[in-house]
C-alpha atoms as a PDB file:
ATOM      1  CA  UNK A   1     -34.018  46.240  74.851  1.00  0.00           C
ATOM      2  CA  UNK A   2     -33.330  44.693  78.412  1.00  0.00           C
ATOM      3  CA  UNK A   3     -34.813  41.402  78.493  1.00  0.00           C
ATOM      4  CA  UNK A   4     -37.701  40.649  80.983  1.00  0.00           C
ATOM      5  CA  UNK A   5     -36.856  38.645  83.820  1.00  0.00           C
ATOM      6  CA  UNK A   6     -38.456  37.174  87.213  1.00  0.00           C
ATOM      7  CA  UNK A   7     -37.757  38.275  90.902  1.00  0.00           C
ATOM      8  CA  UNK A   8     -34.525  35.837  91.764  1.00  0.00           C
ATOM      9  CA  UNK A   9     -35.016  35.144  95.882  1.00  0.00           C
ATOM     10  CA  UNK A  10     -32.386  33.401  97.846  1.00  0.00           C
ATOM     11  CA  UNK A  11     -33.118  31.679 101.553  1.00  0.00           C
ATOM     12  CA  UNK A  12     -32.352  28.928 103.530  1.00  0.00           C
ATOM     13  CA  UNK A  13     -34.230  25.662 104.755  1.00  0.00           C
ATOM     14  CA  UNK A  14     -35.578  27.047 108.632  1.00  0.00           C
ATOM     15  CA  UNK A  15     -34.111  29.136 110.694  1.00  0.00           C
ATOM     16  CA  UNK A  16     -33.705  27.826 114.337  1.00  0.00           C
ATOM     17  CA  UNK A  17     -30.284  25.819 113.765  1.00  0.00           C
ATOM     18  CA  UNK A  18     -28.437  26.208 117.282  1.00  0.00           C
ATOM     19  CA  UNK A  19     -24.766  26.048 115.530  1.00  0.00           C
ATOM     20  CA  UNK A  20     -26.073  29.642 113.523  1.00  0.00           C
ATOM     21  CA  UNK A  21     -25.862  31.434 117.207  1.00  0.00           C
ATOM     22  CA  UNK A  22     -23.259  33.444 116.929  1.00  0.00           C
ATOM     23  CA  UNK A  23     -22.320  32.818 113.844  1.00  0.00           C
ATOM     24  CA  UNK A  24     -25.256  34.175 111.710  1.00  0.00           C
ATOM     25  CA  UNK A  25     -27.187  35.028 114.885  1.00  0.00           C
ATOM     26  CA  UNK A  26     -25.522  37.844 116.805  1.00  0.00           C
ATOM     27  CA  UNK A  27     -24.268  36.785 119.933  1.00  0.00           C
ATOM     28  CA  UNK A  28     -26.907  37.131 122.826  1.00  0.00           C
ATOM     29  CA  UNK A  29     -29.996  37.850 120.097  1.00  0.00           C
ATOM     30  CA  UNK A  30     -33.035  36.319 121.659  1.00  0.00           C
ATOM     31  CA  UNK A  31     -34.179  33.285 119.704  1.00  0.00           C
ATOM     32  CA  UNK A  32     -38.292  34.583 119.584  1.00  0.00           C
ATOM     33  CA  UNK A  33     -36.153  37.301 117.031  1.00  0.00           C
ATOM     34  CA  UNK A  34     -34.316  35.176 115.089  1.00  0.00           C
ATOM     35  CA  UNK A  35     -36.675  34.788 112.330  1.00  0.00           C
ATOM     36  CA  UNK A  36     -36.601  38.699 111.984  1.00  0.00           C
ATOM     37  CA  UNK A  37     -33.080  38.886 111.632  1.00  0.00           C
ATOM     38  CA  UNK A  38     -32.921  36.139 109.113  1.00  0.00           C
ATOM     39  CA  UNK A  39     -35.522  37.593 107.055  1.00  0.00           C
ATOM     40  CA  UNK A  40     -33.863  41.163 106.736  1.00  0.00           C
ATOM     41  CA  UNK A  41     -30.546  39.058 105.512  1.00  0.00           C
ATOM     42  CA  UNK A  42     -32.601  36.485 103.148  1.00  0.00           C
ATOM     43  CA  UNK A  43     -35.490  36.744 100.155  1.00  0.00           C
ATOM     44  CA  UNK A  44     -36.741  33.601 101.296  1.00  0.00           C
ATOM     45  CA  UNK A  45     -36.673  30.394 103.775  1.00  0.00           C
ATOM     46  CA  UNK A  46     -38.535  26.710 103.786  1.00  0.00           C
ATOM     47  CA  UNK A  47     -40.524  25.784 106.351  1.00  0.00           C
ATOM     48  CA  UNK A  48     -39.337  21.911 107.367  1.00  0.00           C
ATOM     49  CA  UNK A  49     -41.443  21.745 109.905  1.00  0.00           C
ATOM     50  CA  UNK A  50     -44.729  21.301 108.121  1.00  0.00           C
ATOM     51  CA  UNK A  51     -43.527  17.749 106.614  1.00  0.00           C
ATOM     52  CA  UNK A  52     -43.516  16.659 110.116  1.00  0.00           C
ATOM     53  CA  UNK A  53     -46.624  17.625 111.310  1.00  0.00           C
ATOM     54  CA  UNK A  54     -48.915  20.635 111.180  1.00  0.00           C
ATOM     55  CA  UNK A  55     -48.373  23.325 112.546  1.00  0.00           C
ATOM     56  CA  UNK A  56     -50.969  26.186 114.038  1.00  0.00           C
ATOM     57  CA  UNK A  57     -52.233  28.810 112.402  1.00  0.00           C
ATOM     58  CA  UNK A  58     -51.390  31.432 114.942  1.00  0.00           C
ATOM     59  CA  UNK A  59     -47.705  30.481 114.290  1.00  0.00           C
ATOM     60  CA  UNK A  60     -48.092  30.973 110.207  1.00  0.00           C
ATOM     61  CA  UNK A  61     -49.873  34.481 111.237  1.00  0.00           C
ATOM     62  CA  UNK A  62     -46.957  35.470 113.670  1.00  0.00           C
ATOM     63  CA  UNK A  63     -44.187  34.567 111.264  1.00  0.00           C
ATOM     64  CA  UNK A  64     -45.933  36.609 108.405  1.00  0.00           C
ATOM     65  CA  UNK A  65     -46.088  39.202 110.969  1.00  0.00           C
ATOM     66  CA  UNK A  66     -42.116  39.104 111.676  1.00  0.00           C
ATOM     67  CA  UNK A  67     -40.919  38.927 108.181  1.00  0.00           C
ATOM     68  CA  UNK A  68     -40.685  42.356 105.797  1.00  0.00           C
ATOM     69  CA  UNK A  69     -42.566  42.882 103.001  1.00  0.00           C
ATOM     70  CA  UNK A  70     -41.869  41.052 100.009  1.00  0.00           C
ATOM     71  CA  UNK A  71     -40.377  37.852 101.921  1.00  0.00           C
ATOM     72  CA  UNK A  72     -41.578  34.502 100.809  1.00  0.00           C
ATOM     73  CA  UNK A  73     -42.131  31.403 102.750  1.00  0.00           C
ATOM     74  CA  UNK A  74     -41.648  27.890 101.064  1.00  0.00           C
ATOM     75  CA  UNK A  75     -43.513  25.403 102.786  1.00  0.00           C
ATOM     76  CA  UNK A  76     -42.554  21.733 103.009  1.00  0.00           C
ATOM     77  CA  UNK A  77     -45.778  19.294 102.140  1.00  0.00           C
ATOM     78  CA  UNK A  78     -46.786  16.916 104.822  1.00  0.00           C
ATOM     79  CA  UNK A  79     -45.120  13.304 104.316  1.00  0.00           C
ATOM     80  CA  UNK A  80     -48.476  11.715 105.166  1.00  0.00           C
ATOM     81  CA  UNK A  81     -49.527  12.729 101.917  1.00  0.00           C
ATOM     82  CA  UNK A  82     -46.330  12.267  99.505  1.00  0.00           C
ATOM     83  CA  UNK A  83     -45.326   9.121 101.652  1.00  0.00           C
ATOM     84  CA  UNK A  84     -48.500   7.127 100.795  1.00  0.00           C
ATOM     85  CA  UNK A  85     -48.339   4.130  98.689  1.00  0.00           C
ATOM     86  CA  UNK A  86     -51.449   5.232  96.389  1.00  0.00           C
ATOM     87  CA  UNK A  87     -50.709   9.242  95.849  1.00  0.00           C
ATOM     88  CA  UNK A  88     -54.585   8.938  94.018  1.00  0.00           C
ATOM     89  CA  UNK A  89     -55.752   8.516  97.632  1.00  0.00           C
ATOM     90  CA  UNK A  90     -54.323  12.178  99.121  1.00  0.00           C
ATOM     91  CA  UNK A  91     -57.341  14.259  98.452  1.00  0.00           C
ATOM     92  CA  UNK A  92     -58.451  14.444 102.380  1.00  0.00           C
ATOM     93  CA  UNK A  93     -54.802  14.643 103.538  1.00  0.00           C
ATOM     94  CA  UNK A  94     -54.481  17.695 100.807  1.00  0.00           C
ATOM     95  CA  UNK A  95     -57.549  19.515 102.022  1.00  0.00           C
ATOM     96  CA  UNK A  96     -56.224  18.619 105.729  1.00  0.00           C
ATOM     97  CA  UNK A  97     -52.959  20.283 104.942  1.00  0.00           C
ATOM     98  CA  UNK A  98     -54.428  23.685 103.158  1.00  0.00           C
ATOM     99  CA  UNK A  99     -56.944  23.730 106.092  1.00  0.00           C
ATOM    100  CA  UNK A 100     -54.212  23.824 108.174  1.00  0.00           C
ATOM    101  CA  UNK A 101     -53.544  27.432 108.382  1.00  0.00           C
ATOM    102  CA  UNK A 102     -50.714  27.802 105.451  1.00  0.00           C
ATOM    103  CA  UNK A 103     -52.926  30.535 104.036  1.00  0.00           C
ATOM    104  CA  UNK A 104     -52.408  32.585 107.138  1.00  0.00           C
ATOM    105  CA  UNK A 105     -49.073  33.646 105.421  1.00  0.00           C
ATOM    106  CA  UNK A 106     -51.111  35.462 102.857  1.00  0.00           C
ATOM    107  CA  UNK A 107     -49.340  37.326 100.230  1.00  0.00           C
ATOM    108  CA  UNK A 108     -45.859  35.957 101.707  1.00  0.00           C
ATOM    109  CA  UNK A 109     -47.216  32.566 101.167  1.00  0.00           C
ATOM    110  CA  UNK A 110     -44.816  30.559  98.009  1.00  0.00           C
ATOM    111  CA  UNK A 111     -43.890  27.242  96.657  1.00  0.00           C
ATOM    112  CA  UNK A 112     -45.345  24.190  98.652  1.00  0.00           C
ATOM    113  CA  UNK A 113     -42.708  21.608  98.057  1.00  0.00           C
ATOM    114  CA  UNK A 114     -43.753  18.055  97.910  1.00  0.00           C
ATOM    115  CA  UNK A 115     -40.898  16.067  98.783  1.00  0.00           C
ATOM    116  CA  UNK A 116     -40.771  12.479  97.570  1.00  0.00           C
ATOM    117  CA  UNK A 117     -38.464   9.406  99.472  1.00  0.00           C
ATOM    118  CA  UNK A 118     -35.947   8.414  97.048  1.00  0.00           C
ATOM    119  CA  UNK A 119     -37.809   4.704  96.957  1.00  0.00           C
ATOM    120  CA  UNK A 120     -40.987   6.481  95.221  1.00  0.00           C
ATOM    121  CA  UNK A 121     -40.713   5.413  91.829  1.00  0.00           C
ATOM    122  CA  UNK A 122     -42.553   7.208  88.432  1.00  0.00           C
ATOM    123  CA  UNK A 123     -46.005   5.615  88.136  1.00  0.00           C
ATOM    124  CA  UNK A 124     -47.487   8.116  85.415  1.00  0.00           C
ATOM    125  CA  UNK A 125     -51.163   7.822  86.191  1.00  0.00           C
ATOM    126  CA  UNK A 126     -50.952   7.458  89.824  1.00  0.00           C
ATOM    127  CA  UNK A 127     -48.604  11.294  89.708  1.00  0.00           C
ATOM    128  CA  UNK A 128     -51.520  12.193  87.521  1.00  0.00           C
ATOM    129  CA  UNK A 129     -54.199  11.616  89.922  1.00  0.00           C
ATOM    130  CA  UNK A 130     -52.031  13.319  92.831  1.00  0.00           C
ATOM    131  CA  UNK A 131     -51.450  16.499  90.693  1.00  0.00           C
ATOM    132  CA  UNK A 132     -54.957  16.678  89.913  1.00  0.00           C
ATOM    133  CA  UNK A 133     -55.711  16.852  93.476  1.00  0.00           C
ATOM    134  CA  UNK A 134     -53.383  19.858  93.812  1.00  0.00           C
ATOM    135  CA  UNK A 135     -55.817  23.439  94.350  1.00  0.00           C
ATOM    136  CA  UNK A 136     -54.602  26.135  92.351  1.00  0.00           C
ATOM    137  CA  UNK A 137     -56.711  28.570  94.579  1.00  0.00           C
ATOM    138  CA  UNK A 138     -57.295  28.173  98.435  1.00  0.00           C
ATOM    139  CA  UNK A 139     -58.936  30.982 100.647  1.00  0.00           C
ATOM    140  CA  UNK A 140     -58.348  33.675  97.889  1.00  0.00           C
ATOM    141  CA  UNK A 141     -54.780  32.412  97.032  1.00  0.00           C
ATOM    142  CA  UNK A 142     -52.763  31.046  94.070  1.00  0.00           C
ATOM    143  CA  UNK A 143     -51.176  28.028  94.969  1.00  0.00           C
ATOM    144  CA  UNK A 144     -47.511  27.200  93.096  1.00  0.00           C
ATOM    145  CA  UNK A 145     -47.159  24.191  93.666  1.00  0.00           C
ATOM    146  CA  UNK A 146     -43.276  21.885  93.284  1.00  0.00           C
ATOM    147  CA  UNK A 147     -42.105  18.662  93.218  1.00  0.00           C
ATOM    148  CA  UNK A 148     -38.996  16.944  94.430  1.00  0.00           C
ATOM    149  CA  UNK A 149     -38.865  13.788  93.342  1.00  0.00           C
ATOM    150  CA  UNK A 150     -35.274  11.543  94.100  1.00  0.00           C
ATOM    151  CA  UNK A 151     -35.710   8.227  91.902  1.00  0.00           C
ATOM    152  CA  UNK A 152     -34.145   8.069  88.686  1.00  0.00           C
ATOM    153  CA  UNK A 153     -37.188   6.720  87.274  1.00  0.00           C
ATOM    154  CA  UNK A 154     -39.038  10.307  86.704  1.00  0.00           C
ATOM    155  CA  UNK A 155     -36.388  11.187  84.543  1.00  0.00           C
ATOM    156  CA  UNK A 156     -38.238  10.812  81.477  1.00  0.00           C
ATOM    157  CA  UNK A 157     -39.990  13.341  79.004  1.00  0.00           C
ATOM    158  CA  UNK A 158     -43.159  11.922  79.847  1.00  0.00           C
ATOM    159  CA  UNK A 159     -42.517  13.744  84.179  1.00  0.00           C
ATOM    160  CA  UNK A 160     -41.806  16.679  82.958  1.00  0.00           C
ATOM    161  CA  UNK A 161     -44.605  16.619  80.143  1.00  0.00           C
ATOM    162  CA  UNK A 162     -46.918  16.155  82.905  1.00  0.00           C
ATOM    163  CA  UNK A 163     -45.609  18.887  85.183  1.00  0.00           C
ATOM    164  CA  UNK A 164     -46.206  21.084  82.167  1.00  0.00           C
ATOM    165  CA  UNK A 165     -49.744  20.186  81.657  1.00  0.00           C
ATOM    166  CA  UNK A 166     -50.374  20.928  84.834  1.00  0.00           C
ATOM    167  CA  UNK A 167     -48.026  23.895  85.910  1.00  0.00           C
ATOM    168  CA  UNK A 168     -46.033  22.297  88.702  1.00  0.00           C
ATOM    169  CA  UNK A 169     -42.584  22.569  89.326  1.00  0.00           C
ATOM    170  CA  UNK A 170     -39.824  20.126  89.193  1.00  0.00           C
ATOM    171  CA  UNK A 171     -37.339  21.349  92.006  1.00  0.00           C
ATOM    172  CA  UNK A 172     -33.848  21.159  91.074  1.00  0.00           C
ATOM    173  CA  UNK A 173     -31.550  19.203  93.242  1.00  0.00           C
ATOM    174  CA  UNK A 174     -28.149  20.297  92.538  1.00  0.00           C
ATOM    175  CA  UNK A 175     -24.331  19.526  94.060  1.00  0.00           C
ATOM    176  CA  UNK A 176     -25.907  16.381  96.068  1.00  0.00           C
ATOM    177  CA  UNK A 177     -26.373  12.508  95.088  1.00  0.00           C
ATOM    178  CA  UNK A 178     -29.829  13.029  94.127  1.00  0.00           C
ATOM    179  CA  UNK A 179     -30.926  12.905  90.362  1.00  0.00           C
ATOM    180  CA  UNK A 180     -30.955  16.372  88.401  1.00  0.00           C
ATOM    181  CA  UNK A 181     -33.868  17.764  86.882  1.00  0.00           C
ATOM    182  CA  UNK A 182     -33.531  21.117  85.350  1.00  0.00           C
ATOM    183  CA  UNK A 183     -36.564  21.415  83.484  1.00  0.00           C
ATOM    184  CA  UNK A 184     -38.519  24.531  83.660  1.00  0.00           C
ATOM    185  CA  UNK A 185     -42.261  22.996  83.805  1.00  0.00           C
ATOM    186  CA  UNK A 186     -44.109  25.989  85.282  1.00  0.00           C
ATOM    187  CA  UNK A 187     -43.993  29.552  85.147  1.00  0.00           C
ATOM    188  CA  UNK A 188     -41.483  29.622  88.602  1.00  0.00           C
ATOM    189  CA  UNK A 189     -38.526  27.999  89.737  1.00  0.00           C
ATOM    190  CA  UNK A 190     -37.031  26.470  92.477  1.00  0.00           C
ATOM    191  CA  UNK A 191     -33.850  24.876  93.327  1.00  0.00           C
ATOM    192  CA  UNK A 192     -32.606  23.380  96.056  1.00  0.00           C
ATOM    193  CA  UNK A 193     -28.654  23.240  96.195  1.00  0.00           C
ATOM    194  CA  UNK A 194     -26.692  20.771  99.042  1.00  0.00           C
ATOM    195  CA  UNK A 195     -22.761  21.133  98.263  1.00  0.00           C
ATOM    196  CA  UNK A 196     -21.807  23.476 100.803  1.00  0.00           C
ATOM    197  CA  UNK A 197     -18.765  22.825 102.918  1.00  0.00           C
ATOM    198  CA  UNK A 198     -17.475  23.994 106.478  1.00  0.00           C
ATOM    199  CA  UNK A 199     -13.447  24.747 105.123  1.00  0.00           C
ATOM    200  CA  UNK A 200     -15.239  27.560 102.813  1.00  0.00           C
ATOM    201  CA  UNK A 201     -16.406  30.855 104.746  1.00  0.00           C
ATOM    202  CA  UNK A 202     -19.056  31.355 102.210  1.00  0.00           C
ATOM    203  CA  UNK A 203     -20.254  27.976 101.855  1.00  0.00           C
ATOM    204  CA  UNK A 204     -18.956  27.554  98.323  1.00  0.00           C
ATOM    205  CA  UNK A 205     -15.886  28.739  96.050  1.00  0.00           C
ATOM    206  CA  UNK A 206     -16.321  32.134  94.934  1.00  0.00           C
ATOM    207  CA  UNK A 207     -16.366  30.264  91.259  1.00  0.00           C
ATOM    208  CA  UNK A 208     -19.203  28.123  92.331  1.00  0.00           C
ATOM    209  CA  UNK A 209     -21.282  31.030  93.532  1.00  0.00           C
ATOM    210  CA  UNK A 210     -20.951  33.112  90.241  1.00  0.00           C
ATOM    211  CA  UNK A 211     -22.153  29.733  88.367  1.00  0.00           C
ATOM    212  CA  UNK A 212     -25.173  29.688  90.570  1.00  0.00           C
ATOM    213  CA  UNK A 213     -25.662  33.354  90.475  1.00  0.00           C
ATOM    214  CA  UNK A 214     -25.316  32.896  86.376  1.00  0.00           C
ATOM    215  CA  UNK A 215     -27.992  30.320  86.148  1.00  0.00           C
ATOM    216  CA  UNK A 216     -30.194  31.805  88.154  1.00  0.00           C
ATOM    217  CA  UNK A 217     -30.188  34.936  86.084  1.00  0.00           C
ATOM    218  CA  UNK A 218     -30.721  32.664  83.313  1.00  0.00           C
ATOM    219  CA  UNK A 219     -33.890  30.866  84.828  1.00  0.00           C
ATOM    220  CA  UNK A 220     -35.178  34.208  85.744  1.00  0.00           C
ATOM    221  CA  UNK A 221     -35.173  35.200  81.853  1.00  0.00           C
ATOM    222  CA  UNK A 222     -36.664  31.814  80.528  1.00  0.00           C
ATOM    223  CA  UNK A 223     -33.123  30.626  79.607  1.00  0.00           C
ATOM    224  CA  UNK A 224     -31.811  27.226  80.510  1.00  0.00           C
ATOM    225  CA  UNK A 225     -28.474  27.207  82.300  1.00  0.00           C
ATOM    226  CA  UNK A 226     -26.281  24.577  79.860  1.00  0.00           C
ATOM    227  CA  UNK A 227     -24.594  23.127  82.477  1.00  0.00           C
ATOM    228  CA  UNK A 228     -27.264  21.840  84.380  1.00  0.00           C
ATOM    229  CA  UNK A 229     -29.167  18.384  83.121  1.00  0.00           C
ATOM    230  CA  UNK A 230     -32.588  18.891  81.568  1.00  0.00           C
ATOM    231  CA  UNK A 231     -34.748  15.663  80.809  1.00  0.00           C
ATOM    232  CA  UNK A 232     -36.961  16.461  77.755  1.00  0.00           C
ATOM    233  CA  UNK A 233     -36.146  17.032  74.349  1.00  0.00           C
ATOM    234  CA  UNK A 234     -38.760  20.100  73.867  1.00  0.00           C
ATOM    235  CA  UNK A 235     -37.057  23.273  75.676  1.00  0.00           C
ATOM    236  CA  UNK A 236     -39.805  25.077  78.027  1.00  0.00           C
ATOM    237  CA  UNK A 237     -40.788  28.190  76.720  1.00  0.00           C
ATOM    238  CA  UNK A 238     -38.525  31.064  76.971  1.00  0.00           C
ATOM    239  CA  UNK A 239     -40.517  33.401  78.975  1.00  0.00           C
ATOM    240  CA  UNK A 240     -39.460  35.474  82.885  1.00  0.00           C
ATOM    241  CA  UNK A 241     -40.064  33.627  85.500  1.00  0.00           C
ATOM    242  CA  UNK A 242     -39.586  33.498  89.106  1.00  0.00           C
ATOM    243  CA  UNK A 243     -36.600  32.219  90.753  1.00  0.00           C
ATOM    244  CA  UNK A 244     -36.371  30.481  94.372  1.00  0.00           C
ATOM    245  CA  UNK A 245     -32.833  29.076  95.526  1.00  0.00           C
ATOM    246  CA  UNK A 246     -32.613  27.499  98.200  1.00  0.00           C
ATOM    247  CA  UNK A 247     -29.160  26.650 100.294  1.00  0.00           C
ATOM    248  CA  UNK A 248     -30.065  23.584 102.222  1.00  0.00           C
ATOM    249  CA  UNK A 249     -28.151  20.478 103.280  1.00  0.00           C
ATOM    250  CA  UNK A 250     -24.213  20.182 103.074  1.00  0.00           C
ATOM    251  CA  UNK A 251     -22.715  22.274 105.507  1.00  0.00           C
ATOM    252  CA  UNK A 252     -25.486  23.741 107.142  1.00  0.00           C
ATOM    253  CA  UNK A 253     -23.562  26.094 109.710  1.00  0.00           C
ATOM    254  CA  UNK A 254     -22.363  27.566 106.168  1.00  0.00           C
ATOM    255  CA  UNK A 255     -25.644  27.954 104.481  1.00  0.00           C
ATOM    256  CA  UNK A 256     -26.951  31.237 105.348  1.00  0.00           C
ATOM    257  CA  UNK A 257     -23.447  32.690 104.397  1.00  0.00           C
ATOM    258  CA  UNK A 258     -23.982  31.402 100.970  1.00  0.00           C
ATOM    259  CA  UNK A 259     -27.279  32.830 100.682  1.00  0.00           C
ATOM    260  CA  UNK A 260     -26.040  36.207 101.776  1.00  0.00           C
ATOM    261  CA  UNK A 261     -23.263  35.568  99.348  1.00  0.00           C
ATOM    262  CA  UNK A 262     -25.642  34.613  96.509  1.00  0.00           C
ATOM    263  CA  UNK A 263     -27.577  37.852  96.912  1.00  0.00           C
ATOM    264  CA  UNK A 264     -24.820  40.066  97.308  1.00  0.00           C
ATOM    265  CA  UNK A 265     -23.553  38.658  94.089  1.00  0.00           C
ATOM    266  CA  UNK A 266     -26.821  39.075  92.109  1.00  0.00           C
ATOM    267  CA  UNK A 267     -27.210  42.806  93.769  1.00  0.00           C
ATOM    268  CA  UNK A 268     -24.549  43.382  92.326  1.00  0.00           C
ATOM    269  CA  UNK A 269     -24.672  42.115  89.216  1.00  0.00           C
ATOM    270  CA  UNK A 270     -28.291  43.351  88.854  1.00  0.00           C
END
């Protein structure tokens, strides 16, 4: 019997990046259609600019509108909120953010990533209180909600047996500096990999692609890839789940080659 698995997408972080003109962007395609043609090569891309500042709803309703169906949308929290000193004190900034018009993506609406500075250090009840304030419903929605935390101090079994509790992901930084959390703590997952480099046409090695095409097959049937580095000692629950790689930092001219790459790979290998 085949064993279940989740829907494996594969994007990049944005998608106006003059340097991709001509490279991934035909030469002379107008920029108001560059989202389109990114989202008929790509499962999935981040929004960035929502950690900046929000953004208006008319613009979450056009992008929806340019993307097929079946494209996702990560969206980047707002650093006002993950940035604070007390995370217990977020609730208005959350509501702020959701208010915002995110929901305007609708059905193409997926993870929010809440990105942490690498100075932001484990304080278990104060990450409590933040992930309580975290809606798992807004305007009709489900809201999956991920974490990306860069001090060594969350890794500990006690993070990730709080992510569990409360069905949040811990993103997956992988080929950067950053510290590696593999831990599947929610029933998606969603990695964020930063090793690309410029002298490789596809981003990465053709070796290093089929080891991230292998472990996200693996995610995507409840298995943990061994060569990644989990945290706890208690192994998630082996059950499908929903995959979301994203191909961000390093070489970013070479990023949305790797994502086509990735995808062709797991197309084929599908």
């Amino acid at each position: 019997m085949t064993k279940p698995q989740g829907t494996i997408r594969v994007g990049i972080g944005g998608w106006v990046f003059e340097p991709w003109r001509g490279t991934f962007y035909p030469e002379g395609l107008p920029q108001k259609r560059e989202l389109e043609h990114a989202a008929a090569h790509l499962g999935t891309i981040e929004i960035n600019g929502t950690y900046y500042g929000s953004q208006k709803p008319e613009s979450f309703a056009r992008w929806r509108a340019e993307t097929p169906d079946g494209f996702v949308f990560a969206v980047k929290g707002s650093r006002y909120i993950t940035n604070r000193r007390v995370l217990a004190e977020a609730g208005a900034s959350i509501e702020k953010f959701f208010g915002s018009g995110v929901t305007e993506l609708k059905e193409k609406l997926g993870p929010i990533n809440w990105q942490f500075m690498p100075t932001k250090a484990f304080d278990p009840a104060d990450f409590e209180a933040f992930l309580k304030l975290l809606p798992h419903n807004v305007d009709g929605l489900a809201i999956r909600h991920a974490v990306e935390v860069r001090h060594d101090s969350f890794r500990t079994p006690d993070f990730i047996a709080l992510l569990r509790e409360y069905g949040v992901a811990a993103i997956t930084a992988a080929d950067s500096d950053y510290p590696q959390i593999a831990d599947a703590t929610a029933p998606f997952v969603c990695a964020r990999i930063m090793g690309t480099r410029e002298e490789e046409p596809e981003g990465y090695p053709d070796a290093d692609l089929d080891r991230w095409v292998q472990r996200a097959r693996q995610w995507s049937k409840g298995e943990a890839p061994g060569d990644l580095e989990c945290v706890a000692t208690e192994p998630a629950p082996t059950v499908a789940r929903d995959v979301f790689l994203y191909v961000i930092s390093g070489a970013k001219i070479r990023n949305p080659a790797a994502a086509m790459a990735l995808t062709g790979r797991l197309a084929d290998s599908g």
